[in-house]
N, C-alpha and C. Protein backbone atom coordinates (compact mmCIF):
# COMPACT_ATOMS: atom_id res chain seq x y z
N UNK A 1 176.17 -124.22 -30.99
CA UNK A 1 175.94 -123.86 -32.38
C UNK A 1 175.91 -125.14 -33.21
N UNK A 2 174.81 -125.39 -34.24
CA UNK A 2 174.56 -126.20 -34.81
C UNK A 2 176.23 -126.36 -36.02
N UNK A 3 176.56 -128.20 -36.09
CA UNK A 3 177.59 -128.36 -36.86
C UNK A 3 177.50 -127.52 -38.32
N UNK A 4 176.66 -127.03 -39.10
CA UNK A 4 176.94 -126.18 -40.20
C UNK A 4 176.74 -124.95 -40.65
N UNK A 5 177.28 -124.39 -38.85
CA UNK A 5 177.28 -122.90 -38.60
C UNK A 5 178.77 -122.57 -38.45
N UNK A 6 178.76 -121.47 -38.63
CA UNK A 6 180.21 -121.19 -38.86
C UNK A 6 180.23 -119.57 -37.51
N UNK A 7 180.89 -119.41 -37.27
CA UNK A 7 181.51 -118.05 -36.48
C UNK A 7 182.67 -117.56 -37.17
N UNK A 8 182.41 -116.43 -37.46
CA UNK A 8 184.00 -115.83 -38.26
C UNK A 8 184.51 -114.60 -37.68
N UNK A 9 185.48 -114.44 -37.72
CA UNK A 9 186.65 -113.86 -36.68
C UNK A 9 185.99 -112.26 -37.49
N UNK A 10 186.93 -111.06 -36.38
CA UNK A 10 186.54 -109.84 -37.00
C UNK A 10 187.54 -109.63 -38.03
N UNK A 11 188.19 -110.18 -38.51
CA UNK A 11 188.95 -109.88 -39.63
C UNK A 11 188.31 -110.37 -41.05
N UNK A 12 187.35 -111.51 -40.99
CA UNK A 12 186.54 -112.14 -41.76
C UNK A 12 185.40 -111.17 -41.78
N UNK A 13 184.90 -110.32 -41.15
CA UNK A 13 183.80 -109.59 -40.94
C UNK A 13 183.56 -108.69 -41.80
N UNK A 14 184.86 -108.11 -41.89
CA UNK A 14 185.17 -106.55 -42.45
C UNK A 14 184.78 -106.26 -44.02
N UNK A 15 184.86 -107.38 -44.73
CA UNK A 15 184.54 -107.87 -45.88
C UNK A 15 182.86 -107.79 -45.84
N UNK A 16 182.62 -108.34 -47.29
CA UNK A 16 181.28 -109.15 -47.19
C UNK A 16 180.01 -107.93 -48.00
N UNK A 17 178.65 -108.05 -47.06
CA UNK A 17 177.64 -107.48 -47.63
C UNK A 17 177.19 -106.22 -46.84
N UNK A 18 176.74 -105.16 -47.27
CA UNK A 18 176.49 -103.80 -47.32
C UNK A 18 176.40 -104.17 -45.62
N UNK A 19 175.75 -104.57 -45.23
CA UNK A 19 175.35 -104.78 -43.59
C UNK A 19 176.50 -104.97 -42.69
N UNK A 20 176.90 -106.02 -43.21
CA UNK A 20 178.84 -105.92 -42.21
C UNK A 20 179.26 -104.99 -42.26
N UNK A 21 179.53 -104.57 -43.39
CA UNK A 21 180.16 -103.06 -43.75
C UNK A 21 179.74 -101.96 -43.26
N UNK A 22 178.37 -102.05 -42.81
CA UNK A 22 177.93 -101.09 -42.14
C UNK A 22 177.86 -100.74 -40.42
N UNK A 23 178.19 -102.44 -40.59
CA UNK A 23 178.50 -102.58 -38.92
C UNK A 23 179.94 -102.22 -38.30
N UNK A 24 181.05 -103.08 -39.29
CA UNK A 24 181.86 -102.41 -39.25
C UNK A 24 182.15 -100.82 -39.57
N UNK A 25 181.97 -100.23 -40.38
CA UNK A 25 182.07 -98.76 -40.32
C UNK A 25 181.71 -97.97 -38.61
N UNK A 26 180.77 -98.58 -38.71
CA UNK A 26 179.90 -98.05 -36.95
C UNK A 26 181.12 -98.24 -36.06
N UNK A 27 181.49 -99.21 -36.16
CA UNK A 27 182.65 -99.52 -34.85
C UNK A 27 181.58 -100.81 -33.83
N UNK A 28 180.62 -101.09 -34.24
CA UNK A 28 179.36 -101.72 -33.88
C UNK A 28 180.05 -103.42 -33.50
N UNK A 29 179.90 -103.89 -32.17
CA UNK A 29 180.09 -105.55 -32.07
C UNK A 29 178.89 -106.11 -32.43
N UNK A 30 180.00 -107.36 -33.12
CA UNK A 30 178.89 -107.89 -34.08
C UNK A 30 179.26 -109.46 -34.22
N UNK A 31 178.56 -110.76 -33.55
CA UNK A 31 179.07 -111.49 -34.89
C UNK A 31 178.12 -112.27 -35.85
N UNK A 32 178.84 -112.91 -36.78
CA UNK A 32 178.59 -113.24 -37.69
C UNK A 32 178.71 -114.79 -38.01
N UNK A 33 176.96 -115.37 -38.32
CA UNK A 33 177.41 -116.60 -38.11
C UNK A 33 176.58 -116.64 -39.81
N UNK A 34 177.35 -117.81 -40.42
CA UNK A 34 176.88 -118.35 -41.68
C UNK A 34 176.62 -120.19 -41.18
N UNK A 35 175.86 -120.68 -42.27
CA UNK A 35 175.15 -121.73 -42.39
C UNK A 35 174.73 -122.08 -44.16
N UNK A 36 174.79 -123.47 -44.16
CA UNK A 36 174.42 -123.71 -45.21
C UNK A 36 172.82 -123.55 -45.30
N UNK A 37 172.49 -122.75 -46.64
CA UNK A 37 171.11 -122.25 -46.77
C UNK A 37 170.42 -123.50 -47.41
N UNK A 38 169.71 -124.04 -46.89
CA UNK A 38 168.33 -124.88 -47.88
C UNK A 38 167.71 -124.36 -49.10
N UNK A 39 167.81 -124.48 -50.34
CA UNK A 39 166.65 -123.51 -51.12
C UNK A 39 165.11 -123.75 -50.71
N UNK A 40 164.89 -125.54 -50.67
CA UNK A 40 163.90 -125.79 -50.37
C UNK A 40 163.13 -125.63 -49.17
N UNK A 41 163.79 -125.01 -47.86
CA UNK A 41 163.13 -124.40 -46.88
C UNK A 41 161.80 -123.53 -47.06
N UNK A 42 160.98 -123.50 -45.99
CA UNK A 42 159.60 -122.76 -46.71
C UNK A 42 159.76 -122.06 -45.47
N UNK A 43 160.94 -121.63 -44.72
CA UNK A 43 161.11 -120.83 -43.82
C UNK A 43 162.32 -120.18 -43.18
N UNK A 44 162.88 -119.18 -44.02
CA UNK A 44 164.12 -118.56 -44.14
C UNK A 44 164.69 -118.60 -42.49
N UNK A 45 163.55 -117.94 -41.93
CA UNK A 45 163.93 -117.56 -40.74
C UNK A 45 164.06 -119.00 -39.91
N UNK A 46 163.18 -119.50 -39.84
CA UNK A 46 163.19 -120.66 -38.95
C UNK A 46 164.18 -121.87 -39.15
N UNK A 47 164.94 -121.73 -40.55
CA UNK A 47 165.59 -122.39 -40.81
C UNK A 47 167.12 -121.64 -40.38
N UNK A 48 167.12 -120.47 -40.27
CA UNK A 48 167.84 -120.02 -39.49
C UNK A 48 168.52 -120.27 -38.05
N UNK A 49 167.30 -120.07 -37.32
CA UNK A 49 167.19 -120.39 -36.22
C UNK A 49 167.70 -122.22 -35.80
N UNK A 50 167.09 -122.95 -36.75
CA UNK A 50 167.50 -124.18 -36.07
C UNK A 50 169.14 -124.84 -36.63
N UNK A 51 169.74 -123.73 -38.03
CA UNK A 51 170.64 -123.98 -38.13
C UNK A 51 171.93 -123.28 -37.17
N UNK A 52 171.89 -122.49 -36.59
CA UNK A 52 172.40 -121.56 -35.70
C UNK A 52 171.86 -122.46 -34.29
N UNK A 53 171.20 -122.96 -33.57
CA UNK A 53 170.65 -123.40 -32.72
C UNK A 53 170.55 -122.38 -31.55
N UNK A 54 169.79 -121.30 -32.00
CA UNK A 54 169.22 -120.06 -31.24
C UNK A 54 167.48 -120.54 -31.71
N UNK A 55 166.79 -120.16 -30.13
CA UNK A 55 165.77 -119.60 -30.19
C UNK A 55 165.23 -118.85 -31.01
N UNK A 56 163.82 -119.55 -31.72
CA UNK A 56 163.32 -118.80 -32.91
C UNK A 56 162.98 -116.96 -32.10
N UNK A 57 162.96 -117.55 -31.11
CA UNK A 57 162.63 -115.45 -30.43
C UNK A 57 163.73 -114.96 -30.40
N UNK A 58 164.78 -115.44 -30.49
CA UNK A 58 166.08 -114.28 -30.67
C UNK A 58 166.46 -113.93 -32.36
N UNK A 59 165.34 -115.14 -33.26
CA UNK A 59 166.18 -114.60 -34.66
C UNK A 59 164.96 -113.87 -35.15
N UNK A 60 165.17 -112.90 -35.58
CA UNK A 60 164.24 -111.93 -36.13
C UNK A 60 164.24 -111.87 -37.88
N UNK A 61 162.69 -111.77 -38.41
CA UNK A 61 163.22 -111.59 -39.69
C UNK A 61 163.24 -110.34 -40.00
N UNK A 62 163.16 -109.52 -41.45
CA UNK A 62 163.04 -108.53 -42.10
C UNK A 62 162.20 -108.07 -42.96
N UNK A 63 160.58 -107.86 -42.66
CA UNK A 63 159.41 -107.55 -43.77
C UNK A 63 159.73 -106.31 -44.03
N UNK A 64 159.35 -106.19 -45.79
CA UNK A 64 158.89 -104.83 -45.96
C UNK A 64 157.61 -104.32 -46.28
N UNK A 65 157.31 -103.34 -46.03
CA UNK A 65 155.83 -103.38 -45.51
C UNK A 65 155.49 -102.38 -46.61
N UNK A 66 153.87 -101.77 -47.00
CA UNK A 66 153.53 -100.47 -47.81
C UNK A 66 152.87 -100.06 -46.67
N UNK A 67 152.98 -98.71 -46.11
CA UNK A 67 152.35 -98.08 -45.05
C UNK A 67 151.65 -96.79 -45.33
N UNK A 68 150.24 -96.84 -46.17
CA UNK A 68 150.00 -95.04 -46.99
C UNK A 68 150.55 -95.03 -48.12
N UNK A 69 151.54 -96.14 -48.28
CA UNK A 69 152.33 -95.60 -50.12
C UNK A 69 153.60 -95.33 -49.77
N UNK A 70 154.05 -95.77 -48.09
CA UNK A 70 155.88 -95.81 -47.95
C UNK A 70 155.89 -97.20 -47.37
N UNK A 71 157.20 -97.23 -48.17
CA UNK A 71 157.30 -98.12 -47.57
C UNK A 71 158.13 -97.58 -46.79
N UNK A 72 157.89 -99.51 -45.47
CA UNK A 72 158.94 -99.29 -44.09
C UNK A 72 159.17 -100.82 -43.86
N UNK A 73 160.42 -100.36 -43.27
CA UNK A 73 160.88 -101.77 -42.54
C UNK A 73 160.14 -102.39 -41.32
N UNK A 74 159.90 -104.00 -41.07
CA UNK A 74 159.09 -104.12 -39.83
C UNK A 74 160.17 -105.33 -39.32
N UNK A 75 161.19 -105.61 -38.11
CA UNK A 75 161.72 -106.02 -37.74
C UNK A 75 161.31 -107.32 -36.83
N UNK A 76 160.82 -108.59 -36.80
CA UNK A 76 159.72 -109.05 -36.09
C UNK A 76 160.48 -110.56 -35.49
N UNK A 77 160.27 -111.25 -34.62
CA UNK A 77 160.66 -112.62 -34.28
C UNK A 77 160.53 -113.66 -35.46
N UNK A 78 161.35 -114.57 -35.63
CA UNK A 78 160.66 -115.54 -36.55
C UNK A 78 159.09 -116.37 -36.35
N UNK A 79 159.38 -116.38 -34.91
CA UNK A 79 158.29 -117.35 -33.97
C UNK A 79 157.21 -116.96 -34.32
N UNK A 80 156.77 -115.55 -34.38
CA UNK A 80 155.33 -114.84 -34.63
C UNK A 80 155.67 -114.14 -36.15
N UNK A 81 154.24 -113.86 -36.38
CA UNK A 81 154.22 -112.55 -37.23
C UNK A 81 153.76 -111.21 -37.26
N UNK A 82 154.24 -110.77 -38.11
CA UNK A 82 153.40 -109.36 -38.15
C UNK A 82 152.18 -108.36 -38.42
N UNK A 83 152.14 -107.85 -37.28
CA UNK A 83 150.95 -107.24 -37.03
C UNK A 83 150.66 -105.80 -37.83
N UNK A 84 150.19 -106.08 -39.32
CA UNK A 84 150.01 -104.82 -39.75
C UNK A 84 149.69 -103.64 -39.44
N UNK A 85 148.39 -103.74 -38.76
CA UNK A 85 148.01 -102.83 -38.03
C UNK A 85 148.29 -102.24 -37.09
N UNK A 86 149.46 -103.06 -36.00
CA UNK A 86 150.30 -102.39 -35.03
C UNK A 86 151.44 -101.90 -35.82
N UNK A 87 151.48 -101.98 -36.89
CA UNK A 87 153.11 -101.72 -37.65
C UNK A 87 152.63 -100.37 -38.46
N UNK A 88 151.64 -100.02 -38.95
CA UNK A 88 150.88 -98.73 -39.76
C UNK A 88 150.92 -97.99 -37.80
N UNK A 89 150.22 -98.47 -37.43
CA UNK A 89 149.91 -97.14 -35.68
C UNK A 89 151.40 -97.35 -35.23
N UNK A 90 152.44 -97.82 -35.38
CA UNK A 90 153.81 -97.74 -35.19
C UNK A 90 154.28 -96.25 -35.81
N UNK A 91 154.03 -96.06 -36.50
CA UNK A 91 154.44 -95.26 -37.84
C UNK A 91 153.75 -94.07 -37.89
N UNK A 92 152.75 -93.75 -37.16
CA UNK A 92 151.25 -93.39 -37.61
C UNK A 92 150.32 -93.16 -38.63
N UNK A 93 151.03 -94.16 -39.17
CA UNK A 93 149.81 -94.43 -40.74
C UNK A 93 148.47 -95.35 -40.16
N UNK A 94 147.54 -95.17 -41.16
CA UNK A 94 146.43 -95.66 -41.24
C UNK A 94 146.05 -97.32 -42.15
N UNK A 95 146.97 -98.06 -42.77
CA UNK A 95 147.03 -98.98 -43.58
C UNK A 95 148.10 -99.38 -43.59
N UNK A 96 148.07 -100.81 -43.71
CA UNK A 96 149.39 -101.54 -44.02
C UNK A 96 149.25 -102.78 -44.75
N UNK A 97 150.40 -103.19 -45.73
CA UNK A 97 150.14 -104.16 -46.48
C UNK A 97 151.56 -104.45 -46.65
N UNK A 98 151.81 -105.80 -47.32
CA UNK A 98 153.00 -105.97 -47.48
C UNK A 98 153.31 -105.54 -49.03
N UNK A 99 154.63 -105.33 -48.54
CA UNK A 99 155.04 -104.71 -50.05
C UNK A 99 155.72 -105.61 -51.28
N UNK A 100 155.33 -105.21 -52.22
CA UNK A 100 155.26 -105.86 -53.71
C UNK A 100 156.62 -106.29 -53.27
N UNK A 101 157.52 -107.64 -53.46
CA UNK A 101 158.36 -108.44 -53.19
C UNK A 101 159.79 -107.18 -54.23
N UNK A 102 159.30 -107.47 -55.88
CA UNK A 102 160.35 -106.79 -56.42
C UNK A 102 160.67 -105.47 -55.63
N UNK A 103 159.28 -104.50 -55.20
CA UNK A 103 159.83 -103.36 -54.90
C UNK A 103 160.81 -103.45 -53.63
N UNK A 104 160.58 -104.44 -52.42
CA UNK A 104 161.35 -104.28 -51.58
C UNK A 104 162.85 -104.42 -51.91
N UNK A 105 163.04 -105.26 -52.82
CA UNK A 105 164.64 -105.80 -53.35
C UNK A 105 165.16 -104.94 -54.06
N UNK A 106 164.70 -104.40 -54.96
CA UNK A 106 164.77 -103.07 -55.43
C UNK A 106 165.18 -102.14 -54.49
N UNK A 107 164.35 -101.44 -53.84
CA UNK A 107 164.66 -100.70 -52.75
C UNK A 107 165.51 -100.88 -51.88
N UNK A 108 165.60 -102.20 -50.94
CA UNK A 108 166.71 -102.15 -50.24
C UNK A 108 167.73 -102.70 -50.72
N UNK A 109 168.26 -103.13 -52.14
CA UNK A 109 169.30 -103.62 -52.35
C UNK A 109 169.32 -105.31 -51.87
N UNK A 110 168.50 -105.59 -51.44
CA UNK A 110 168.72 -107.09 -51.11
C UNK A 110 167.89 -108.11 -51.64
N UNK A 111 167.73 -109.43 -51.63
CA UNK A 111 166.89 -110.24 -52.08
C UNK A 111 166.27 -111.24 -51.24
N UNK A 112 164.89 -111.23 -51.37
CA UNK A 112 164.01 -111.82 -50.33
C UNK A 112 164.24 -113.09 -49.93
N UNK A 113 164.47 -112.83 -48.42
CA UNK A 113 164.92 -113.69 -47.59
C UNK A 113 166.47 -113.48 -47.57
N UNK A 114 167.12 -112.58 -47.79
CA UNK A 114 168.10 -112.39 -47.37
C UNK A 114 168.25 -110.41 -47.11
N UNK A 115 167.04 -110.20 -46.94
CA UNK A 115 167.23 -108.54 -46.79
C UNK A 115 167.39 -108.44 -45.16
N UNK A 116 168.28 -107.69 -44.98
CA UNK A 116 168.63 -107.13 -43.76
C UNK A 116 168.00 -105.75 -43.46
N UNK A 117 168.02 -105.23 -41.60
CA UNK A 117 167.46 -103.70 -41.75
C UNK A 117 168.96 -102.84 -41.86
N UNK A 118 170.00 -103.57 -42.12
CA UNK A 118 170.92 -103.09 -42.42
C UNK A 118 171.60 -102.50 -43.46
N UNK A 119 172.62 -101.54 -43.50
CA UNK A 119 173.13 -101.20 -44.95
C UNK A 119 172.12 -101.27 -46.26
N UNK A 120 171.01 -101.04 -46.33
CA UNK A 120 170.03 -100.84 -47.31
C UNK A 120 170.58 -100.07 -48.13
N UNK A 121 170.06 -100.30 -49.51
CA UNK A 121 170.64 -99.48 -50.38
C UNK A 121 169.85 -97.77 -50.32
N UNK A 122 168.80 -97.73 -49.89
CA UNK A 122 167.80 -96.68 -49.63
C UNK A 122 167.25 -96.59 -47.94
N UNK A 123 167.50 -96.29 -47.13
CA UNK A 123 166.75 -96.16 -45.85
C UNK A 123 165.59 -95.85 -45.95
N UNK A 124 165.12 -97.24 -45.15
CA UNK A 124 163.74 -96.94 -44.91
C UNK A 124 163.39 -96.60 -43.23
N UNK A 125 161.86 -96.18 -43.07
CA UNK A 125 161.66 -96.03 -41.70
C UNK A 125 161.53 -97.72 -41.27
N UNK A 126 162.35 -97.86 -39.87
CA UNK A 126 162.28 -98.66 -39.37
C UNK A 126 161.58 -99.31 -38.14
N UNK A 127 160.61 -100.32 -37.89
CA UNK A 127 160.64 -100.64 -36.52
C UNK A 127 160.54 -101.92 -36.08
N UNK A 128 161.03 -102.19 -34.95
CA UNK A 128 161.83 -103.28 -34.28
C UNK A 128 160.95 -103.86 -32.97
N UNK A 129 160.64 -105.25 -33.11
CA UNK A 129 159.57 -105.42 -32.34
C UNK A 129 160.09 -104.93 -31.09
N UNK A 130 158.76 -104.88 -30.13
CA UNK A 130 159.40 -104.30 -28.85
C UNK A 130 160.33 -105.93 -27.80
N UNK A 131 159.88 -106.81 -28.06
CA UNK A 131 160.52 -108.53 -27.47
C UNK A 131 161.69 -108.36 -27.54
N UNK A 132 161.99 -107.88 -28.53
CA UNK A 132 164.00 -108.14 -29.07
C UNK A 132 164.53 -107.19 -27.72
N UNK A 133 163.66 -106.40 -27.17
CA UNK A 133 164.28 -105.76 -25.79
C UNK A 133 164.97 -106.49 -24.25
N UNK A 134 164.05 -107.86 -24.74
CA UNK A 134 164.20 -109.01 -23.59
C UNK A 134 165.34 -109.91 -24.00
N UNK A 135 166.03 -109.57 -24.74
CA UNK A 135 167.35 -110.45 -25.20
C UNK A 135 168.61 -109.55 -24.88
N UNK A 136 169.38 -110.24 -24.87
CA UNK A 136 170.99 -109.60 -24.90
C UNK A 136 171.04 -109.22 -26.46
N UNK A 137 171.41 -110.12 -27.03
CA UNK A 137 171.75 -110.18 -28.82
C UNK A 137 170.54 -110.69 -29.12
N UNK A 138 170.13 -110.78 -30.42
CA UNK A 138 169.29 -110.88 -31.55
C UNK A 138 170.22 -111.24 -32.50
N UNK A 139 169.38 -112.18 -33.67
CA UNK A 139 170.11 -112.49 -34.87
C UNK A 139 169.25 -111.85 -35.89
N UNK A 140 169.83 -110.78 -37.40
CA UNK A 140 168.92 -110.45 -38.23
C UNK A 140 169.60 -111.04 -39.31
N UNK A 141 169.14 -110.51 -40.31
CA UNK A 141 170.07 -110.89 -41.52
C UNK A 141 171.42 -110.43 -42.09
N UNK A 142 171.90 -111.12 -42.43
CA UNK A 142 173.29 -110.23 -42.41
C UNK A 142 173.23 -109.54 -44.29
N UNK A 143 172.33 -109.64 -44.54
CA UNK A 143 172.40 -109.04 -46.25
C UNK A 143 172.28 -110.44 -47.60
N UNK A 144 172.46 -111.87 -47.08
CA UNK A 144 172.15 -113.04 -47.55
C UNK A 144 171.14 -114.00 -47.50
N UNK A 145 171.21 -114.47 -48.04
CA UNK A 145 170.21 -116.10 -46.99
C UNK A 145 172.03 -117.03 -46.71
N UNK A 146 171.54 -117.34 -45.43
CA UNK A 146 172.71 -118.51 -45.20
C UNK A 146 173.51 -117.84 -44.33
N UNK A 147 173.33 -116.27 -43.69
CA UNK A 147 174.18 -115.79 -42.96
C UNK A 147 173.61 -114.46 -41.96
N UNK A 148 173.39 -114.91 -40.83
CA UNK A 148 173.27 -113.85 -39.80
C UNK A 148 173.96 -113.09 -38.78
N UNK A 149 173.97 -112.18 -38.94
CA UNK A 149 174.40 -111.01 -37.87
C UNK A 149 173.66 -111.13 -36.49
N UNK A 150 174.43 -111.45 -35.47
CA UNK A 150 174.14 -110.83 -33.89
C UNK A 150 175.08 -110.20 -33.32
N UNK A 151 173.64 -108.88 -32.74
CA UNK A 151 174.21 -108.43 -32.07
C UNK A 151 173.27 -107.78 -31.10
N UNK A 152 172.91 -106.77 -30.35
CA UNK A 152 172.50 -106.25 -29.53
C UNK A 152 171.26 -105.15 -30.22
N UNK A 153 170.45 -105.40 -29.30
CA UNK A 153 169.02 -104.61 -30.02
C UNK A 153 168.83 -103.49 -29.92
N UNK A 154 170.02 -102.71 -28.99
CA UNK A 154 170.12 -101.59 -28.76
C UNK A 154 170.82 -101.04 -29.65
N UNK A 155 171.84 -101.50 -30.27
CA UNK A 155 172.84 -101.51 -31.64
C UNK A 155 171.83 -101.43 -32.31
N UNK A 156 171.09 -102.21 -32.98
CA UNK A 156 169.93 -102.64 -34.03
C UNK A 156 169.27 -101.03 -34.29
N UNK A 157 169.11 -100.91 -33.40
CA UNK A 157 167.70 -100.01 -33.20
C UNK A 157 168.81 -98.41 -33.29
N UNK A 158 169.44 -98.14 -33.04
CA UNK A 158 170.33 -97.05 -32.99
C UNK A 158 170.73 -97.00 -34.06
N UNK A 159 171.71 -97.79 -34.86
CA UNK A 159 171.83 -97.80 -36.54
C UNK A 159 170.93 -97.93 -37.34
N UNK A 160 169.38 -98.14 -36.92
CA UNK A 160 168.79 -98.19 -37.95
C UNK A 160 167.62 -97.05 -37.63
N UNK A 161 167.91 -96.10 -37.12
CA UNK A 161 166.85 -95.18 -36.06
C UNK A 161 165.58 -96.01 -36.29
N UNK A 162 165.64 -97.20 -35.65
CA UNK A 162 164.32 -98.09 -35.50
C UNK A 162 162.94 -97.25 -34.08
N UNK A 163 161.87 -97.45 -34.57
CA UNK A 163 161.22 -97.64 -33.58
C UNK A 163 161.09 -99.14 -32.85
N UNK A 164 160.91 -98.75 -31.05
CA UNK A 164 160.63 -100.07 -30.66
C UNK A 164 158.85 -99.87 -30.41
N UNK A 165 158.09 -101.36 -30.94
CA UNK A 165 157.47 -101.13 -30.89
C UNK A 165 156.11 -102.70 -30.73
N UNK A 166 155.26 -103.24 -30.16
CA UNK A 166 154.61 -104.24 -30.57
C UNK A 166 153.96 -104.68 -31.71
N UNK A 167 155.17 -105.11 -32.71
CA UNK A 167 154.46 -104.95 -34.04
C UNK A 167 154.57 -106.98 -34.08
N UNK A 168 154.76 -107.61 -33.41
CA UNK A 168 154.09 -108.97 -33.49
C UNK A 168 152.98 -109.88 -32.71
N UNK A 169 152.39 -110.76 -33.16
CA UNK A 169 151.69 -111.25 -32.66
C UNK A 169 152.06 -113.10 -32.89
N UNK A 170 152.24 -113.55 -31.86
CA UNK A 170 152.11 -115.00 -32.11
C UNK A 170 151.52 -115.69 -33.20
């Protein structure tokens, strides 16, 4: 783990943003690593990844998408992006676009680049690339910028009734 990552105990956990809280409530293993955030990064995720010193394919970000006029969550690697059109036939909608920035923050309670598919303030439909299947843990957002949650994609996908699904592309 990169020197300005932190690991915090489960007593440090229990606290914090809608997403811990939600992990904890679950009874869900989880941990939790923070890092000092860059503002000037032009890549939440990837700056993630190299501050944590995980593989950009194990840290996943958090798009929100307009799919028909719903929105949905699209769960994707940092490494690649997302494939609208596999993310609308995920869903079985016919269109996909990304969604107006305020409305997602709005909606899920969080602020871009730090929205998690977690503890949302509103549930949305979720889906979770199908790759994160080839990992043990995954890192998403933990509800901040500067702090991620890992844990298991099977966890992920169960608390968030995610679909798994090929919604990235290199």
């Amino acid at each position: 783990m990169a020197k300005n990552a932190t690991k915090k105990t489960k007593k440090q956990q229990s606290g914090g943003t809608p997403a811990t809280v939600a992990l904890a409530a679950a009874g869900t293993p989880f941990t939790l690593h923070a890092y000092d955030h860059d503002p000037s990064s032009p890549s939440y995720g990837e700056e993630a990844a190299e501050a944590l010193g995980v593989s950009p394919e194990r840290v996943f970000k958090t798009l929100v998408a307009d799919v028909d006029g719903a929105l949905t969550v699209a769960v994707v690697p940092v490494a690649g992006q997302l494939d609208l059109k596999a993310l609308a036939s995920a869903v079985g909608g016919k269109r996909a676009t990304m969604a107006d920035p305020a409305a997602a923050e709005r909606t899920t309670g969080y602020v871009r680049g730090g929205i998690s598919p977690l503890g949302q303030r509103k549930r949305l439909p979720t889906v979770l690339d199908a790759s994160a299947s080839a990992h043990e843990t995954i890192c998403v957002s933990a509800g901040r910028r500067g702090l991620e949650v890992e844990l298991s994609p099977t966890d992920l996908t169960s608390l968030t009734s995610a679909t798994l699904a090929p919604i990235a592309r290199a």
